[in-house]
Protein backbone atom coordinates (compact mmCIF):
# COMPACT_ATOMS: atom_id res chain seq x y z
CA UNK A 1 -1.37 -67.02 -44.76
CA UNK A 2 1.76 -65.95 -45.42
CA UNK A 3 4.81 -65.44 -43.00
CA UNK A 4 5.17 -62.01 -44.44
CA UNK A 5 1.78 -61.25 -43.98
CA UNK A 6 1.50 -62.04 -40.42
CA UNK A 7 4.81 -60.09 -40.22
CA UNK A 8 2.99 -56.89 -41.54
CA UNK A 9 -0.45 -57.45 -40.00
CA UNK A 10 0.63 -58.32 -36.46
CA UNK A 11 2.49 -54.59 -36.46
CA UNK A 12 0.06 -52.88 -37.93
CA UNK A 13 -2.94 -54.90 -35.20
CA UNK A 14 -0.67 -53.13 -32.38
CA UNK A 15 -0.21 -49.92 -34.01
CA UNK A 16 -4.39 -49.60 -34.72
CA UNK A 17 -4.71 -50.48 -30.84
CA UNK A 18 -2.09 -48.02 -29.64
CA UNK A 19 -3.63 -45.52 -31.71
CA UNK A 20 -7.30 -46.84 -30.72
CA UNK A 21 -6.28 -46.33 -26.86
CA UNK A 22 -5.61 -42.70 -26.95
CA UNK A 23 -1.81 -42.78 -26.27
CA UNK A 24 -3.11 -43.32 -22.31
CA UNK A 25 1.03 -44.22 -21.90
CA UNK A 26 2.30 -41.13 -23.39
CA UNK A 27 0.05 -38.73 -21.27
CA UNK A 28 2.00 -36.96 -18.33
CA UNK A 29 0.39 -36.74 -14.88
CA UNK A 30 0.46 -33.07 -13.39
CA UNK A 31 -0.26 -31.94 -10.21
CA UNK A 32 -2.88 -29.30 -11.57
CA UNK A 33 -5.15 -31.95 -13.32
CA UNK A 34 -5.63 -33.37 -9.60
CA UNK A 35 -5.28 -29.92 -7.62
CA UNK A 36 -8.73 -28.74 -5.94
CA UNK A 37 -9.95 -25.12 -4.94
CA UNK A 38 -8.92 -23.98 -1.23
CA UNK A 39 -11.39 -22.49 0.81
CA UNK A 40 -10.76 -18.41 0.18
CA UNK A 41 -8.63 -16.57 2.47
CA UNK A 42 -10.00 -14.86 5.59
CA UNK A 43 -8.98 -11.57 7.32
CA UNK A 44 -7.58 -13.02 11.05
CA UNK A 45 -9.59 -11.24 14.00
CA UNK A 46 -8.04 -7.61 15.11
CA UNK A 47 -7.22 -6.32 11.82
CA UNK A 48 -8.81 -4.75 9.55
CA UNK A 49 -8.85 -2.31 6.63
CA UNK A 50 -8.14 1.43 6.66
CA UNK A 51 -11.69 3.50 6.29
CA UNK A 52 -11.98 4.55 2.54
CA UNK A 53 -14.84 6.67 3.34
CA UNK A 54 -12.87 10.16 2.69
CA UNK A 55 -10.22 8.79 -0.19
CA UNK A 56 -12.38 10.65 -2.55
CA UNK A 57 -13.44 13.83 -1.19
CA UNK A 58 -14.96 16.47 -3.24
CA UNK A 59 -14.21 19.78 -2.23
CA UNK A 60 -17.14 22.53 -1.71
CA UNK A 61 -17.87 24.60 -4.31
CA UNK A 62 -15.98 27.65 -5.00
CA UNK A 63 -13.27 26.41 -2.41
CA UNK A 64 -9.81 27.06 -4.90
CA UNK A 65 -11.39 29.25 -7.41
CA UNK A 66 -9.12 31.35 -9.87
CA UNK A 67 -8.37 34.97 -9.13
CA UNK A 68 -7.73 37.47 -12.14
CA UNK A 69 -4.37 36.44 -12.59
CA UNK A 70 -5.14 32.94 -12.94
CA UNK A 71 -3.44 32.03 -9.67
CA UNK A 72 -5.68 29.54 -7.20
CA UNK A 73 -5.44 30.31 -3.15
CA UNK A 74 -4.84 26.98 -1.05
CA UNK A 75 -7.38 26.56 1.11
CA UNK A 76 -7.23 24.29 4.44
CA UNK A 77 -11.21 24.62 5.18
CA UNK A 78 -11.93 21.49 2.98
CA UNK A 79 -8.74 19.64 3.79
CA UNK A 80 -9.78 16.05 4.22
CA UNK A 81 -8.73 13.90 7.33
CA UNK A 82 -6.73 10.36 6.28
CA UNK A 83 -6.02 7.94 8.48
CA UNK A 84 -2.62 5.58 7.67
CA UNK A 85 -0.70 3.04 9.40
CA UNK A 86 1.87 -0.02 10.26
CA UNK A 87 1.97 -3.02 12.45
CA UNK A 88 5.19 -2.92 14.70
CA UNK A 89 6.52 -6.43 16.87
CA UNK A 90 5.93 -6.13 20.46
CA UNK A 91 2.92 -4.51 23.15
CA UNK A 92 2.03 -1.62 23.31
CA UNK A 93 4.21 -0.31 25.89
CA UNK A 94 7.27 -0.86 24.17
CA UNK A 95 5.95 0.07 21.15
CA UNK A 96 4.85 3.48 22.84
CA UNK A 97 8.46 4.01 24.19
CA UNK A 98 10.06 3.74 21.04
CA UNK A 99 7.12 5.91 18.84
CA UNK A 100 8.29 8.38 21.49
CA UNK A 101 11.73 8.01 21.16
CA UNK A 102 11.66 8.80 17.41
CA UNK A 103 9.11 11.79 17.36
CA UNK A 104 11.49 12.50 20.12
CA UNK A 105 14.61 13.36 17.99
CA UNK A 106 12.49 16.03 15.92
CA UNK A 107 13.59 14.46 12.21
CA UNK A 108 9.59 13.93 11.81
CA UNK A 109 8.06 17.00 13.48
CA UNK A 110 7.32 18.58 17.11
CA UNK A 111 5.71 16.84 19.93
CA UNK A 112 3.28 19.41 21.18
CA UNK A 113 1.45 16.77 23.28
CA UNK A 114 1.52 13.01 24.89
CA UNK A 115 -1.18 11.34 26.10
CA UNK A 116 0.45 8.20 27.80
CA UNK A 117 -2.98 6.76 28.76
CA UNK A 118 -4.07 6.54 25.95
CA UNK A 119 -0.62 5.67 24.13
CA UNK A 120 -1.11 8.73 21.49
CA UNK A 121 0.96 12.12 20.73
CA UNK A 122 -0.13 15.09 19.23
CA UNK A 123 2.64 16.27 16.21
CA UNK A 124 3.01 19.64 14.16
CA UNK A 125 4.50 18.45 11.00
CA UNK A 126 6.13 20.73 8.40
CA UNK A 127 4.41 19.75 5.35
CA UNK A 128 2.83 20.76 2.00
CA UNK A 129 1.41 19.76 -1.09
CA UNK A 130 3.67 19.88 -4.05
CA UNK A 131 2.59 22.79 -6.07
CA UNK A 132 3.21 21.62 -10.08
CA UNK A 133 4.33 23.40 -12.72
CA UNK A 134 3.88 21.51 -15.66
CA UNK A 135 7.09 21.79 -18.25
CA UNK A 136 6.60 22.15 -22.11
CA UNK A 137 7.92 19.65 -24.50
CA UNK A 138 11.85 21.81 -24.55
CA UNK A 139 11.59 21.81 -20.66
CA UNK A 140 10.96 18.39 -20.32
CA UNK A 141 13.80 17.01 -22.77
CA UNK A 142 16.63 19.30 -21.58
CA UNK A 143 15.86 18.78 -17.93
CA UNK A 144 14.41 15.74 -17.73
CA UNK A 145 11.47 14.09 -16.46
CA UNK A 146 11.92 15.87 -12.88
CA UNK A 147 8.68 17.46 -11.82
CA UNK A 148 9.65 21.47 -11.58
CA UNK A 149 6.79 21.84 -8.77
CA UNK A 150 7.72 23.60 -5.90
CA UNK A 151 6.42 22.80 -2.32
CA UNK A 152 5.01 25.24 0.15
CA UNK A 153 5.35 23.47 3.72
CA UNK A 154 2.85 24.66 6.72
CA UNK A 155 2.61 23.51 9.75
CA UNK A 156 -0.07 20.54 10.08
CA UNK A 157 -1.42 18.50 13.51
CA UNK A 158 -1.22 14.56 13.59
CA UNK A 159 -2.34 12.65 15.77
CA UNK A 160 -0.19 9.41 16.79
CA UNK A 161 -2.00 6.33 17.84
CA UNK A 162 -0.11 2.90 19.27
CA UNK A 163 -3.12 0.65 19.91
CA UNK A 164 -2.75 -3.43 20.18
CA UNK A 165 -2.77 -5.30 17.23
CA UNK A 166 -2.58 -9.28 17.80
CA UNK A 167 -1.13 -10.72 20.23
CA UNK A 168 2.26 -9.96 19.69
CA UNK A 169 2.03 -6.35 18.01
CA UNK A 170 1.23 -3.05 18.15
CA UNK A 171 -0.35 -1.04 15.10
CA UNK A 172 0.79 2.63 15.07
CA UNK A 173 -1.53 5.05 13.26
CA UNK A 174 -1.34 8.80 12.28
CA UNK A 175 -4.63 10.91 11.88
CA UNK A 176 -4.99 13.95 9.85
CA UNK A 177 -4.31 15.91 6.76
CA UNK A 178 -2.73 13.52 3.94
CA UNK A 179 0.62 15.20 3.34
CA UNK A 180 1.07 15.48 7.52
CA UNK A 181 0.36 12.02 7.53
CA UNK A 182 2.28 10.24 4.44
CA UNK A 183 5.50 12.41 6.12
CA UNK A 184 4.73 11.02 9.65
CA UNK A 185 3.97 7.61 8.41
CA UNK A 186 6.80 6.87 6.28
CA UNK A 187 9.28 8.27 8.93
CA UNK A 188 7.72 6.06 11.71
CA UNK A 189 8.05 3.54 9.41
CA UNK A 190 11.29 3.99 8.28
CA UNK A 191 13.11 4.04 11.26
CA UNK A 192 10.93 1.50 13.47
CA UNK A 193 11.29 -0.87 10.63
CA UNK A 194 7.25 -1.38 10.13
């Protein structure tokens, strides 16, 4: 054999085996080709999930038909009752103090009753569902995309739970008609930090 023979074939012997081994050198190790599947994640005792058994209510028949001028009467009959809430840190003393101290200040609506034993208040809140008035195409590009619906506010009844949630918190919930309740929610909310 030749010298430059052994000089070619000796290369091309290791190149056929690195190519034979399946680049096993070049391959990169990631944590996902080793990663296995968790166990899936459990709700912790003492909470649990909003009822959704009246998100979809149908109303009765004939409850908002149209009158001879086209125009459709509000009716509270078939108003649905929601229930919404919010965790808060601390019991449910403290927690009851401060719900109190914010329905207090009237920003959300009237206290008309407390019930301290059983950590609740009874609210009128001024609140309505947003009548809309849908724009034409000219309306909508010359004054933009804000609804032009208008809002008639009546007077609605919530009712204000603080119950114990945990062992550090307190869950505060509001009870009744949805717009009462989104208003009452998001204003407890807001300024208890929830």
């Amino acid at each position: 054999m030749k010298k430059t023979s052994l000089a070619v074939a000796l290369p091309a012997l290791l190149l056929s085996g690195l190519m034979l081994s399946g680049c096993g050198m070049f391959r990169s190790h990631k944590a996902w080709d080793t990663a296995k599947q968790e166990s899936p994640l459990e709700i912790p005792p003492g909470m649990d999930t909003p009822s959704a058994s009246e998100a979809l209510v149908i109303p009765p028949p004939g409850a908002n038909q149209p009158t001879a001028n086209g125009a459709t009467a509000a009716t509270q009959s078939g108003a649905a009752t929601i229930t919404d809430g919010f965790v808060v840190s601390g019991d449910v003393e403290t927690a009851y103090q401060r719900v109190g101290q914010v329905l207090d200040a009237g920003d959300i609506g009237q206290v008309t009753a407390r019930d301290p034993s059983a950590h609740s208040f009874t609210v009128t809140v001024m609140a309505g569902a947003k009548v809309a008035k849908k724009r034409g195409f000219f309306g909508r590009m010359f004054h933009g995309n804000d609804e032009g619906g208008s809002s008639r506010a009546m007077p609605q009844q919530v009712l204000v739970t603080v119950s114990a949630s945990g062992q550090k918190g307190s869950e505060v919930r509001a009870q009744g008609s949805a717009p009462a309740v989104a208003k009452a929610v998001d204003g407890l909310r807001a300024k208890l930090g929830g």
